[in-house]
N, C-alpha and C. Protein backbone atom coordinates (compact mmCIF):
# COMPACT_ATOMS: atom_id res chain seq x y z
N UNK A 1 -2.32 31.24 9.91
CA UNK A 1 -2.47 32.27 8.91
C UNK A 1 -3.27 31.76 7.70
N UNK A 2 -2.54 30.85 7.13
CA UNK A 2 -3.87 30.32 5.91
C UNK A 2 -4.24 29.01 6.41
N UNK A 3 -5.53 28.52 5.68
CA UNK A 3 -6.39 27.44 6.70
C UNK A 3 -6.52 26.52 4.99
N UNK A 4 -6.77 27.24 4.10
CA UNK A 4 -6.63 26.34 2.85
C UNK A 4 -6.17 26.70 1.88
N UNK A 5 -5.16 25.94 1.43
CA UNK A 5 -4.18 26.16 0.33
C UNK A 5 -4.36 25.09 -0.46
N UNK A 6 -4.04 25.44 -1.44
CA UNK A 6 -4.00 24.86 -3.33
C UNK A 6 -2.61 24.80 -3.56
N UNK A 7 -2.15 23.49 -4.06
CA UNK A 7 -1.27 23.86 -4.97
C UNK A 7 -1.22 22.46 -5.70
N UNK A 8 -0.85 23.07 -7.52
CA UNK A 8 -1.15 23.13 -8.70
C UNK A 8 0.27 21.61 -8.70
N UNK A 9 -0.58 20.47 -9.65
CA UNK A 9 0.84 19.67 -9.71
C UNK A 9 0.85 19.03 -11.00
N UNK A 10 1.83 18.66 -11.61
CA UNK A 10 1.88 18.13 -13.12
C UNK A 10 3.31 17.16 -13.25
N UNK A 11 3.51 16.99 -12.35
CA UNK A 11 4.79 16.03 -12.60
C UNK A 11 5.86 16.47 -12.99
N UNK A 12 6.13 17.63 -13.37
CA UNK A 12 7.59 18.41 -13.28
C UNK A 12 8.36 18.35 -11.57
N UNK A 13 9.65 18.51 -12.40
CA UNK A 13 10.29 18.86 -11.07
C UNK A 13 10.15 20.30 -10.14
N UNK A 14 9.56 20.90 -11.10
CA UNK A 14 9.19 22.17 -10.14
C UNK A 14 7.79 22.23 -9.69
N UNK A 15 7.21 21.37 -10.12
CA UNK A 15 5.55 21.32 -9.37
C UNK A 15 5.94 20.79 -8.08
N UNK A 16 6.55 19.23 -8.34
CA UNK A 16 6.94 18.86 -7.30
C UNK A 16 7.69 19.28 -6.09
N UNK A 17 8.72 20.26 -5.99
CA UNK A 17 9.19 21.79 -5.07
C UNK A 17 8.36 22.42 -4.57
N UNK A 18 7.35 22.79 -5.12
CA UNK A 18 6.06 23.21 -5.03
C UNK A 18 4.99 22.94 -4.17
N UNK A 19 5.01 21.23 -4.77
CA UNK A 19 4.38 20.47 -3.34
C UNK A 19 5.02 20.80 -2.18
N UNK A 20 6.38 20.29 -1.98
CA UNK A 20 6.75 20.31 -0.77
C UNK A 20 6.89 21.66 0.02
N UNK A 21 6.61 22.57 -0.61
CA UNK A 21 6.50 24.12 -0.61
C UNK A 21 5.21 24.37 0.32
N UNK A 22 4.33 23.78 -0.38
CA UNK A 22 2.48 23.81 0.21
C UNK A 22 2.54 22.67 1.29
N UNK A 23 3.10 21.93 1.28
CA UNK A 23 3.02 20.65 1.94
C UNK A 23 4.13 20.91 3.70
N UNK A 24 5.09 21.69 3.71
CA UNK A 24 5.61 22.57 4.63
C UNK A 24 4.30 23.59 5.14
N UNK A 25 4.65 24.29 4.27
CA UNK A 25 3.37 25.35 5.08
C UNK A 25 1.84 25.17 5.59
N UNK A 26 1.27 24.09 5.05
CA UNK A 26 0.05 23.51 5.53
C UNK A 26 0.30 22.64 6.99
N UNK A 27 1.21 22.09 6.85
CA UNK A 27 2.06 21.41 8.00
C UNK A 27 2.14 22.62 9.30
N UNK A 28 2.82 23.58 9.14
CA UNK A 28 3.42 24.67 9.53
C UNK A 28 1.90 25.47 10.22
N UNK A 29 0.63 25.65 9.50
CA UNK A 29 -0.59 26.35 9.72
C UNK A 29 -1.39 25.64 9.77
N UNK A 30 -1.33 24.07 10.07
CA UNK A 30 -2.18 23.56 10.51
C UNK A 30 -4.01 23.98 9.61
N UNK A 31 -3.31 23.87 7.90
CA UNK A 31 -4.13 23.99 6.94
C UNK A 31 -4.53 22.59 6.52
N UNK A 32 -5.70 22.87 5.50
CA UNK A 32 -5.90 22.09 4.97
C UNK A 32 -5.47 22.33 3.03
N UNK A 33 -4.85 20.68 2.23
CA UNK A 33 -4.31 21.11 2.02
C UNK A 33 -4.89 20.53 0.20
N UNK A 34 -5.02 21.37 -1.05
CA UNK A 34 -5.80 20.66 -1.80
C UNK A 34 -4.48 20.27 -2.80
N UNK A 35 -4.05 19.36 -3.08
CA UNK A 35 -2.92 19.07 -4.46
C UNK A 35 -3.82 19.45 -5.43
N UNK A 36 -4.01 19.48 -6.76
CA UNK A 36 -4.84 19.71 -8.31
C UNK A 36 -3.95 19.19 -9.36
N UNK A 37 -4.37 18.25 -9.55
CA UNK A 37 -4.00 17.97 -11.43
C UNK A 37 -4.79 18.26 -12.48
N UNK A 38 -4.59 19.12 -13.31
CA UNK A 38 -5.75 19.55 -14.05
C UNK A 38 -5.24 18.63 -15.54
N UNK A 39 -6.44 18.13 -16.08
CA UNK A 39 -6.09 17.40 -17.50
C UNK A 39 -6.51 18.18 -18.26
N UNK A 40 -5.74 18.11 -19.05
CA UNK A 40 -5.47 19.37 -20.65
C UNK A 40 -6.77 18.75 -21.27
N UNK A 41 -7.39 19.26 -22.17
CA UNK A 41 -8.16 18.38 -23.50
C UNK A 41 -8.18 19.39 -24.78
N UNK A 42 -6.53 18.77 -25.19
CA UNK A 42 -6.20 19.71 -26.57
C UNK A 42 -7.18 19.82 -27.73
N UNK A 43 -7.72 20.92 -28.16
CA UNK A 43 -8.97 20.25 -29.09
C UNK A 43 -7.75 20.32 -30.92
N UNK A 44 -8.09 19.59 -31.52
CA UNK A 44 -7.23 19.01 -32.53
C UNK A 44 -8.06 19.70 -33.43
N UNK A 45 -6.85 20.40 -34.77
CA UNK A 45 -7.53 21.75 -35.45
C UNK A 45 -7.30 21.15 -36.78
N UNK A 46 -6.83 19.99 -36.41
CA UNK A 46 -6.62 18.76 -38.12
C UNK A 46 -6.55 17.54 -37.78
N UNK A 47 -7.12 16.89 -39.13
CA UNK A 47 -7.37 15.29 -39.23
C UNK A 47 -5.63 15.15 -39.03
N UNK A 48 -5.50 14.53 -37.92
CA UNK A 48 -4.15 13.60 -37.58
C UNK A 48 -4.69 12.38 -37.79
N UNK A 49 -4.24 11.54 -38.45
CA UNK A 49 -4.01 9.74 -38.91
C UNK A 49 -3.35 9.12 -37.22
N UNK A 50 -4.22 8.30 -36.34
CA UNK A 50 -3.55 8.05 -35.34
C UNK A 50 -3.31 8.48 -34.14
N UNK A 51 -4.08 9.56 -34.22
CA UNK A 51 -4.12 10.72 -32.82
C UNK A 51 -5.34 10.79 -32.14
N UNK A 52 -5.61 9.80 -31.52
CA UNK A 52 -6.74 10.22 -30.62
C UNK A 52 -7.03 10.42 -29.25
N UNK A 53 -7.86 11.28 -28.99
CA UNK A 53 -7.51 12.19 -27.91
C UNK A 53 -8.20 11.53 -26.71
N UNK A 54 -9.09 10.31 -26.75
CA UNK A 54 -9.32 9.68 -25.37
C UNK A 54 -8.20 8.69 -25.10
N UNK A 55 -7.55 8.52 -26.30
CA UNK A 55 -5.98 7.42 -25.30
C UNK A 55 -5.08 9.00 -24.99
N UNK A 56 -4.99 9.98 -25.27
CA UNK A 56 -4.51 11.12 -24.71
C UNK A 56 -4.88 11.58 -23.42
N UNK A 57 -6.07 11.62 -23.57
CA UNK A 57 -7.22 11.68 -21.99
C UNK A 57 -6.62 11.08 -21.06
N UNK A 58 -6.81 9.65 -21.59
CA UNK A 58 -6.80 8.31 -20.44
C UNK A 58 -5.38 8.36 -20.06
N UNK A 59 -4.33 9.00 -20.89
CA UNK A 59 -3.03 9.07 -20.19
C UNK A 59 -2.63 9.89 -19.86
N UNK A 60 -2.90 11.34 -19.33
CA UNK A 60 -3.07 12.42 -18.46
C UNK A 60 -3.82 11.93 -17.31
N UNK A 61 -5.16 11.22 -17.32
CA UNK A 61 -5.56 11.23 -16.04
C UNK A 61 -5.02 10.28 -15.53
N UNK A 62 -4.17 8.89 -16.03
CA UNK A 62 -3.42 8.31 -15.49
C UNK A 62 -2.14 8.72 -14.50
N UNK A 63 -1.73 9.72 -14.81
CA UNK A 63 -0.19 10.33 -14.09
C UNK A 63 -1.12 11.06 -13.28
N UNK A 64 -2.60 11.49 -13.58
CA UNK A 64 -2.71 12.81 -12.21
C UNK A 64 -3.06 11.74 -11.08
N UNK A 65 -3.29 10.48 -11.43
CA UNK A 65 -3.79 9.71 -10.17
C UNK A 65 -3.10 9.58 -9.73
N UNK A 66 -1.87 8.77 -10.05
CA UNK A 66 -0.48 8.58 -9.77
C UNK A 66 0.50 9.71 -9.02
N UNK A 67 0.28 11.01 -9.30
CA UNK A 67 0.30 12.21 -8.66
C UNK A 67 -0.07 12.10 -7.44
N UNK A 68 -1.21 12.13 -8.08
CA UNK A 68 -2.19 12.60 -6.60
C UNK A 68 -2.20 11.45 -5.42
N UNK A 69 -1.93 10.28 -6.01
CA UNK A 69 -1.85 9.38 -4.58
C UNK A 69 -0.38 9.55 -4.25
N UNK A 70 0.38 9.56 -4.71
CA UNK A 70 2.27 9.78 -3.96
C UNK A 70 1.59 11.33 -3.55
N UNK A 71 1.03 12.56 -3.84
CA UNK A 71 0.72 13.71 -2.70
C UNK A 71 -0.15 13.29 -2.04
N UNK A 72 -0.83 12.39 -1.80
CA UNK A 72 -1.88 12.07 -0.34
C UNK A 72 -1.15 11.15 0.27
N UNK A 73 -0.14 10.17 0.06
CA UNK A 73 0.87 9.45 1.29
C UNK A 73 1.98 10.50 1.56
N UNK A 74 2.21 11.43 0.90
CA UNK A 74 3.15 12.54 1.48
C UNK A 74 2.39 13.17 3.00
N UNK A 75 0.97 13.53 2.65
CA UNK A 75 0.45 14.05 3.30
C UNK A 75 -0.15 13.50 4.46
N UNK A 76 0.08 12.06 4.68
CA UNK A 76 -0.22 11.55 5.28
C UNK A 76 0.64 11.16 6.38
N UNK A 77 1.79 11.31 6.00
CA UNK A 77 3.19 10.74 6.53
C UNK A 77 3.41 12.08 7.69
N UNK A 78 3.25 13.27 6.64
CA UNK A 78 3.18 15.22 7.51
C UNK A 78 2.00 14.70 8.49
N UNK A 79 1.32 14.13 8.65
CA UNK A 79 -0.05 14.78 9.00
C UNK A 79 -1.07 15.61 8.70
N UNK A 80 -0.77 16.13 7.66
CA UNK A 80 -1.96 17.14 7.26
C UNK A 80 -3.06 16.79 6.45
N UNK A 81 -4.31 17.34 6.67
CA UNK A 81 -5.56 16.77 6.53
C UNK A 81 -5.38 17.79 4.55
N UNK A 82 -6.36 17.18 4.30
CA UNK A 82 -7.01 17.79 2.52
C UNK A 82 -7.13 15.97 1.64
N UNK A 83 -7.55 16.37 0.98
CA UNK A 83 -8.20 16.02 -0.32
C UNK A 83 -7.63 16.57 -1.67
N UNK A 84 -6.50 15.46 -2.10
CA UNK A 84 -6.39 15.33 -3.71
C UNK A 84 -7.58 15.85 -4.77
N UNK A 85 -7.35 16.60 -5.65
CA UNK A 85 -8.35 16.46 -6.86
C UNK A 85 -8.03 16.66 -8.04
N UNK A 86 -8.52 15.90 -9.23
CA UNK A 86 -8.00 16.32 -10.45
C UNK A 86 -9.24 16.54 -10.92
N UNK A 87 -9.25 17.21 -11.71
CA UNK A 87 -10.15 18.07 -13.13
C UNK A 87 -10.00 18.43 -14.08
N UNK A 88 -11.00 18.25 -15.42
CA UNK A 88 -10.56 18.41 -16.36
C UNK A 88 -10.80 20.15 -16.76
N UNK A 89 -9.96 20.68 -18.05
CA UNK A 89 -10.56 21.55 -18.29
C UNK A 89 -11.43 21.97 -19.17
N UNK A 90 -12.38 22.96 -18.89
CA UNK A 90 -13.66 22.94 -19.96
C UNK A 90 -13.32 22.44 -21.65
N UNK A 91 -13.92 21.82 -22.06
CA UNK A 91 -13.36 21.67 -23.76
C UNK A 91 -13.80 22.93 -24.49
N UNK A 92 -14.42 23.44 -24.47
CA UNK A 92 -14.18 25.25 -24.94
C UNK A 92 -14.25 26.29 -24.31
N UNK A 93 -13.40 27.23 -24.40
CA UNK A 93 -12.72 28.55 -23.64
C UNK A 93 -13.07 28.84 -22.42
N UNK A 94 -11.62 27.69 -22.01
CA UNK A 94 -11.20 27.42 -20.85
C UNK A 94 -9.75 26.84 -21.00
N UNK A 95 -8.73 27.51 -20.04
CA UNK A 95 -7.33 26.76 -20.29
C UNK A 95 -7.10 26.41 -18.86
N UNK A 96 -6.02 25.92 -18.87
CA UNK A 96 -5.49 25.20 -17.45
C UNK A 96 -5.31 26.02 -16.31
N UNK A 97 -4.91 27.74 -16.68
CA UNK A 97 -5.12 28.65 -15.57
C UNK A 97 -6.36 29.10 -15.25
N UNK A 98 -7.10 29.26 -15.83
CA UNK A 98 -8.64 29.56 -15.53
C UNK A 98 -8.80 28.24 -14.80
N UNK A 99 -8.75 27.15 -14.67
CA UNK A 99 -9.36 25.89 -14.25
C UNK A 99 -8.32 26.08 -12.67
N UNK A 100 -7.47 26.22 -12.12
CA UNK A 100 -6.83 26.15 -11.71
C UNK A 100 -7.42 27.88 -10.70
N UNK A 101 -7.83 28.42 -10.97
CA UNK A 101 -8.35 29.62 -10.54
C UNK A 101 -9.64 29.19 -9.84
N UNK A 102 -10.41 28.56 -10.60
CA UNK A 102 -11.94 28.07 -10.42
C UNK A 102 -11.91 27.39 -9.52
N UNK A 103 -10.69 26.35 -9.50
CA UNK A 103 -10.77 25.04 -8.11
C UNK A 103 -10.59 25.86 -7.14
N UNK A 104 -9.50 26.93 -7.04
CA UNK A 104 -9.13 27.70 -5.85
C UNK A 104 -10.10 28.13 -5.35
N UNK A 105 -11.38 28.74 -6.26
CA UNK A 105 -12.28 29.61 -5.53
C UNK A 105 -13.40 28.05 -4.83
N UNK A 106 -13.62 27.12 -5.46
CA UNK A 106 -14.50 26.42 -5.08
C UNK A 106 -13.73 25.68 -3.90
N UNK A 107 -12.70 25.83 -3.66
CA UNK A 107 -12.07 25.09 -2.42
C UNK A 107 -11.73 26.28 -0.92
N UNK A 108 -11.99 27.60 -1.65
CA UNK A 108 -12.33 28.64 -0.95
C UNK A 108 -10.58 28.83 -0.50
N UNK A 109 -9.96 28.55 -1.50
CA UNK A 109 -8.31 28.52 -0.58
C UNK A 109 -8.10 29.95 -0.58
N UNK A 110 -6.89 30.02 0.76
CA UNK A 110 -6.75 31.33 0.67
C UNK A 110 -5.31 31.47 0.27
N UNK A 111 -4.39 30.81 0.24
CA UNK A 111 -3.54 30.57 -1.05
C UNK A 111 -3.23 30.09 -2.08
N UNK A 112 -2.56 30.10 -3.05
CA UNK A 112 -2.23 29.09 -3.90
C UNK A 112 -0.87 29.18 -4.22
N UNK A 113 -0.63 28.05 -4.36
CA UNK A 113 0.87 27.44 -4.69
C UNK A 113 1.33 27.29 -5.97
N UNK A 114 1.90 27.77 -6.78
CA UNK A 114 2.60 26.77 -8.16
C UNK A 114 3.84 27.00 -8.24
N UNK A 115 4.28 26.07 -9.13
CA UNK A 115 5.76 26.03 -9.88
C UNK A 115 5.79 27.11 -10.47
N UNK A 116 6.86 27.66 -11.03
CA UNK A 116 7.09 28.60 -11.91
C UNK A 116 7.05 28.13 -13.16
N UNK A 117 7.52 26.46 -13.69
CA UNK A 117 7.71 25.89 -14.65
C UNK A 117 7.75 24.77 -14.85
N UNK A 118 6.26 24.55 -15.69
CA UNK A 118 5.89 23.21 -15.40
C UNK A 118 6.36 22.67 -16.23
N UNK A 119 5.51 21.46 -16.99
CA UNK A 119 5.92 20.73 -18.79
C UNK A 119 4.47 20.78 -19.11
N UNK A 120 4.34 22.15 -19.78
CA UNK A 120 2.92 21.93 -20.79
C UNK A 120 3.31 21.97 -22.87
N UNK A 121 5.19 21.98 -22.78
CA UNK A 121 5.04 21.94 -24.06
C UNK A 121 5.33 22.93 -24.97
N UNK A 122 4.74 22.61 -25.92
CA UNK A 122 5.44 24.02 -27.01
C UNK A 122 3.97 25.64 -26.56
N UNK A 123 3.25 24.96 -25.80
CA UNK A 123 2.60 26.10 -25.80
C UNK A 123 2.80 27.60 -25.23
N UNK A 124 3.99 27.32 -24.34
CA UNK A 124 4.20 28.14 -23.09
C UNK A 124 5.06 29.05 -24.10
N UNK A 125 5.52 28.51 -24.95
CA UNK A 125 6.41 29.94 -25.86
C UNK A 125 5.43 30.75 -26.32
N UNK A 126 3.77 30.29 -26.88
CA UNK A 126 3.03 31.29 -27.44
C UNK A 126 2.17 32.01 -26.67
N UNK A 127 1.75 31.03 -25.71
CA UNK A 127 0.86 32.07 -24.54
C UNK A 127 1.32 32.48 -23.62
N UNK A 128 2.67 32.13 -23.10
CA UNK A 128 2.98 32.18 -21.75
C UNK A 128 2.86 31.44 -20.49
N UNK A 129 3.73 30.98 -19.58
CA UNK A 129 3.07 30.23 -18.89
C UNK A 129 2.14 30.76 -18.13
N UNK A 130 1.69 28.92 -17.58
CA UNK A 130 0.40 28.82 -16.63
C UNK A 130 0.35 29.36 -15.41
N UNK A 131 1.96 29.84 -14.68
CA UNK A 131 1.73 30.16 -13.70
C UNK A 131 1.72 31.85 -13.63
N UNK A 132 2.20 32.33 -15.01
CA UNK A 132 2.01 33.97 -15.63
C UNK A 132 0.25 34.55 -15.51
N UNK A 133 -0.15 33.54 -15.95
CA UNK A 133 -1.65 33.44 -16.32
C UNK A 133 -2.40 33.18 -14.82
N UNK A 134 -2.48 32.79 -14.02
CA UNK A 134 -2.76 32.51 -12.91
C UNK A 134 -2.49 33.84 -12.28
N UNK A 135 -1.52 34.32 -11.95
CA UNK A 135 -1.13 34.92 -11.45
C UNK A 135 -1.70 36.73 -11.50
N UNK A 136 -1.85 36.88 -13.00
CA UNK A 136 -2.35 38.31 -13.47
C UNK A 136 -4.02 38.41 -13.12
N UNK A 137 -4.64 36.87 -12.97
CA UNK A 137 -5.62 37.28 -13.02
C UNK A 137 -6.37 36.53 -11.45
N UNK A 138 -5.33 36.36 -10.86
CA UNK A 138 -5.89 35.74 -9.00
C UNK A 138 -6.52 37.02 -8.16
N UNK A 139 -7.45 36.35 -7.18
CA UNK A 139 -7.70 37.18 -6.22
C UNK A 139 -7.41 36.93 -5.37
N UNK A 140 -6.51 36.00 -4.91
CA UNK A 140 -6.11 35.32 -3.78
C UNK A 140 -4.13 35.23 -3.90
N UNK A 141 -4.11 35.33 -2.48
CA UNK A 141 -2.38 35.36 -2.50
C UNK A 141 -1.96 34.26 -3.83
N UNK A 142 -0.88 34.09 -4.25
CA UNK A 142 -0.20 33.18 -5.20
C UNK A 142 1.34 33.49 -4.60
N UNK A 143 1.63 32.05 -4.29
CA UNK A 143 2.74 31.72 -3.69
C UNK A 143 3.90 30.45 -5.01
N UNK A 144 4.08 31.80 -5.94
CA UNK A 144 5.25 31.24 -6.84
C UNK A 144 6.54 30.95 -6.75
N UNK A 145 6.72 29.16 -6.91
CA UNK A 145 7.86 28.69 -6.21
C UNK A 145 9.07 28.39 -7.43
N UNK A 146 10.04 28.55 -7.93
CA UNK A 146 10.79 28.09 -8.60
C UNK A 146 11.59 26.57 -8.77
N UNK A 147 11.93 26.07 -9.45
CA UNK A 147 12.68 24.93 -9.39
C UNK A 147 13.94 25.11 -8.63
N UNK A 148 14.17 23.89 -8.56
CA UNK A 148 15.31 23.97 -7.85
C UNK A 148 16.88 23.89 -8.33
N UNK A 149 16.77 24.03 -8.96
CA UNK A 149 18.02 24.50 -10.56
C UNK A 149 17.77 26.32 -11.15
N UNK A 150 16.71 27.02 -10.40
CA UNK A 150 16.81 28.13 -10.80
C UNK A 150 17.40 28.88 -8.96
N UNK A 151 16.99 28.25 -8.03
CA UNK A 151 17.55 28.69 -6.83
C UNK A 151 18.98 28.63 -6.97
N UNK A 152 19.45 27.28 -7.50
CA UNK A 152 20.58 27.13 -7.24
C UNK A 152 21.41 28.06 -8.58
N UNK A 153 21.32 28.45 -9.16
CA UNK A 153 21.83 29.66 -10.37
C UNK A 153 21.93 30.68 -9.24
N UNK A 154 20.78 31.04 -9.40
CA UNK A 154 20.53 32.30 -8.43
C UNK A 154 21.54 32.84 -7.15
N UNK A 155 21.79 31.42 -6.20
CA UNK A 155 22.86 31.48 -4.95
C UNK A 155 24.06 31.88 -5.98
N UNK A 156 24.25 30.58 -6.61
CA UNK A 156 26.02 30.29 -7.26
C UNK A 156 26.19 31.91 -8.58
N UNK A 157 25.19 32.44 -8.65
CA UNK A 157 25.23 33.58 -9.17
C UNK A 157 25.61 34.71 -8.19
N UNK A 158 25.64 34.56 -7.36
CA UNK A 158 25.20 35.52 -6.13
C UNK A 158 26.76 35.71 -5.49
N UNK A 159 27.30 34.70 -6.05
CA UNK A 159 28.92 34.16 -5.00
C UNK A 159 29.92 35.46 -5.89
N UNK A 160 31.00 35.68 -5.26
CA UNK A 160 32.28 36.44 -5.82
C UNK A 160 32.75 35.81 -7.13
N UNK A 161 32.94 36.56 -8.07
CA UNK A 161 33.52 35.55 -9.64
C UNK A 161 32.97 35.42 -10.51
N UNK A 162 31.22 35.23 -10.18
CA UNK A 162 30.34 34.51 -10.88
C UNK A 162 29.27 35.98 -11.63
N UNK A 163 30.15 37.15 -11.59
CA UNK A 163 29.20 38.54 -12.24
C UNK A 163 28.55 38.07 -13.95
N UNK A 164 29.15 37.04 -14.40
CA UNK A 164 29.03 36.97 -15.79
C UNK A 164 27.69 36.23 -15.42
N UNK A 165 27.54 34.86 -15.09
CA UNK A 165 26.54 34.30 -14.97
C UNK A 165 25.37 35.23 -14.66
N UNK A 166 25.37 36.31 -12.96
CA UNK A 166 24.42 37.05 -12.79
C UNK A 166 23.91 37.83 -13.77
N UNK A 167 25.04 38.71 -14.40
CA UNK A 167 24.33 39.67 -15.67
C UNK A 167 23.65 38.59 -16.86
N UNK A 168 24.11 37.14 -17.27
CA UNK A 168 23.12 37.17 -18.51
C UNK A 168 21.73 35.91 -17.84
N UNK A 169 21.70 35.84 -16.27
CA UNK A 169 20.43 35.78 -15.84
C UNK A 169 19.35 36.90 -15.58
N UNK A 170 19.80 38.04 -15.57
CA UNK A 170 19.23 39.03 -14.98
C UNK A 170 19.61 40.02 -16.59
N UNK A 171 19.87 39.88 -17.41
CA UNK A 171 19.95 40.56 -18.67
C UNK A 171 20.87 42.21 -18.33
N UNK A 172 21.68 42.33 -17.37
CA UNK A 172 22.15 43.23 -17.03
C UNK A 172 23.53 43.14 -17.63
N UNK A 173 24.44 44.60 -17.72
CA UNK A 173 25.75 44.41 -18.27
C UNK A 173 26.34 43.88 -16.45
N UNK A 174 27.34 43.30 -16.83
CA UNK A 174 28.45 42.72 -16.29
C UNK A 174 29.28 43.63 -15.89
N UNK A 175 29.30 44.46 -14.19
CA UNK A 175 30.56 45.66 -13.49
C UNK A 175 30.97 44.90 -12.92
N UNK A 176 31.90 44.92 -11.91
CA UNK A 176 32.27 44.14 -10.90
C UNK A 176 31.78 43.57 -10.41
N UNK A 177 32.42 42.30 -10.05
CA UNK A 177 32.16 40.77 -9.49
C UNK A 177 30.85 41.40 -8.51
N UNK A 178 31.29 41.81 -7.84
CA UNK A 178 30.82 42.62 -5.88
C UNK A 178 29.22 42.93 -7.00
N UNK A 179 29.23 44.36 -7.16
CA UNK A 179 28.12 44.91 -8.16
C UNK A 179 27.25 43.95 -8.85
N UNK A 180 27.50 43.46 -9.66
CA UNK A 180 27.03 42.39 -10.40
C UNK A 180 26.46 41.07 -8.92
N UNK A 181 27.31 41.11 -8.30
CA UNK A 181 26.43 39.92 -7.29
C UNK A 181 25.33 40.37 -6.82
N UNK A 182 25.79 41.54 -6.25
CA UNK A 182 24.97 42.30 -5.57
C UNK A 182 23.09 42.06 -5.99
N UNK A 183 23.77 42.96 -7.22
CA UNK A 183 22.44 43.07 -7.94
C UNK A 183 21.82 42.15 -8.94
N UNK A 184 22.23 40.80 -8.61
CA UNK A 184 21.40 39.59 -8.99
C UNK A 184 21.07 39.14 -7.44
N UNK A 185 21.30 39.61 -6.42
CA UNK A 185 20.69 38.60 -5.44
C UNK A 185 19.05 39.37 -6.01
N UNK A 186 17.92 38.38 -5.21
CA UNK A 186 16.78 38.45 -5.37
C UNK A 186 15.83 39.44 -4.15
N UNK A 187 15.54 40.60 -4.36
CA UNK A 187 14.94 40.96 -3.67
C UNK A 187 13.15 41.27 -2.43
């Protein structure tokens, strides 16, 4: 069914779910399979004393290597064929979902993979996340995976007892246990 898939990695624990998410199903379809670390390049809107942004650089693209080679012995171990890549993103207007859109199309994937929630920081409270942003503006399937601390809410929400938890995950009032499970399972 898909022959090339993307998926998006940053060293969270939910990128990493993620991998193994893309890294199953490429396995599974006998795809090929691209990991992406994309490096931020925050542009700095004041003289900071001490802040400079190529030892910032140099230690982003440090972890995407480091990334990206533990996802190419993963992938190696599966068997599945692809090519690691990291990239930076444009230094003006360009953010990490646009860049992350762009690789997809130049790798011609016909899915893409991400976390639901990566670690980009205080930014995700003002713009929203990266995988929100990706998502509104893809032309290609997007296969959004959650952490694995939001699955597990989700089940143990789902159980008899637990209506309180479901209603203030799901922002709903709290009826019966049954009701309330009900209508937090995920449809």
């Amino acid at each position: 069914m898909y022959k090339h898939i993307l998926v998006a990695i940053d060293g969270s624990e939910t990128s990493e779910h993620a991998f193994g998410t893309a890294l199953q199903l490429a396995h599974d379809n006998d795809a090929q399979l691209q990991p992406l670390y994309v490096v931020d390049n925050p542009l700095v809107a004041y003289d900071a004393s001490g802040y400079d942004l190529i030892i910032l650089r140099e230690a982003f693209v440090k972890e995407g290597r480091q990334l990206l080679a533990d996802a190419l012995a993963r992938m190696k171990h599966e068997n599945v064929a692809g090519e690691p890549r990291i990239v930076d993103v444009a230094p003006i207007g360009e953010d990490i979902s646009e860049r992350i859109r762009i690789s997809a199309n130049e790798f011609n994937a016909d899915l893409l993979v991400l976390g639901t929630h990566g670690r980009r920081g205080f930014k995700r409270l003002f713009l929203g996340s990266v995988a929100e942003r990706v998502v509104r503006s893809a032309s290609l399937p997007v296969l959004l995976v959650p952490s694995r601390q939001a699955q597990t809410a989700v089940a143990d929400a789902a159980k008899p007892g637990h209506a309180d938890v479901a209603a203030a995950m799901y922002e709903m009032p709290a009826s019966s246990g049954a009701d309330a499970a009900r209508q937090a399972r995920p449809r």
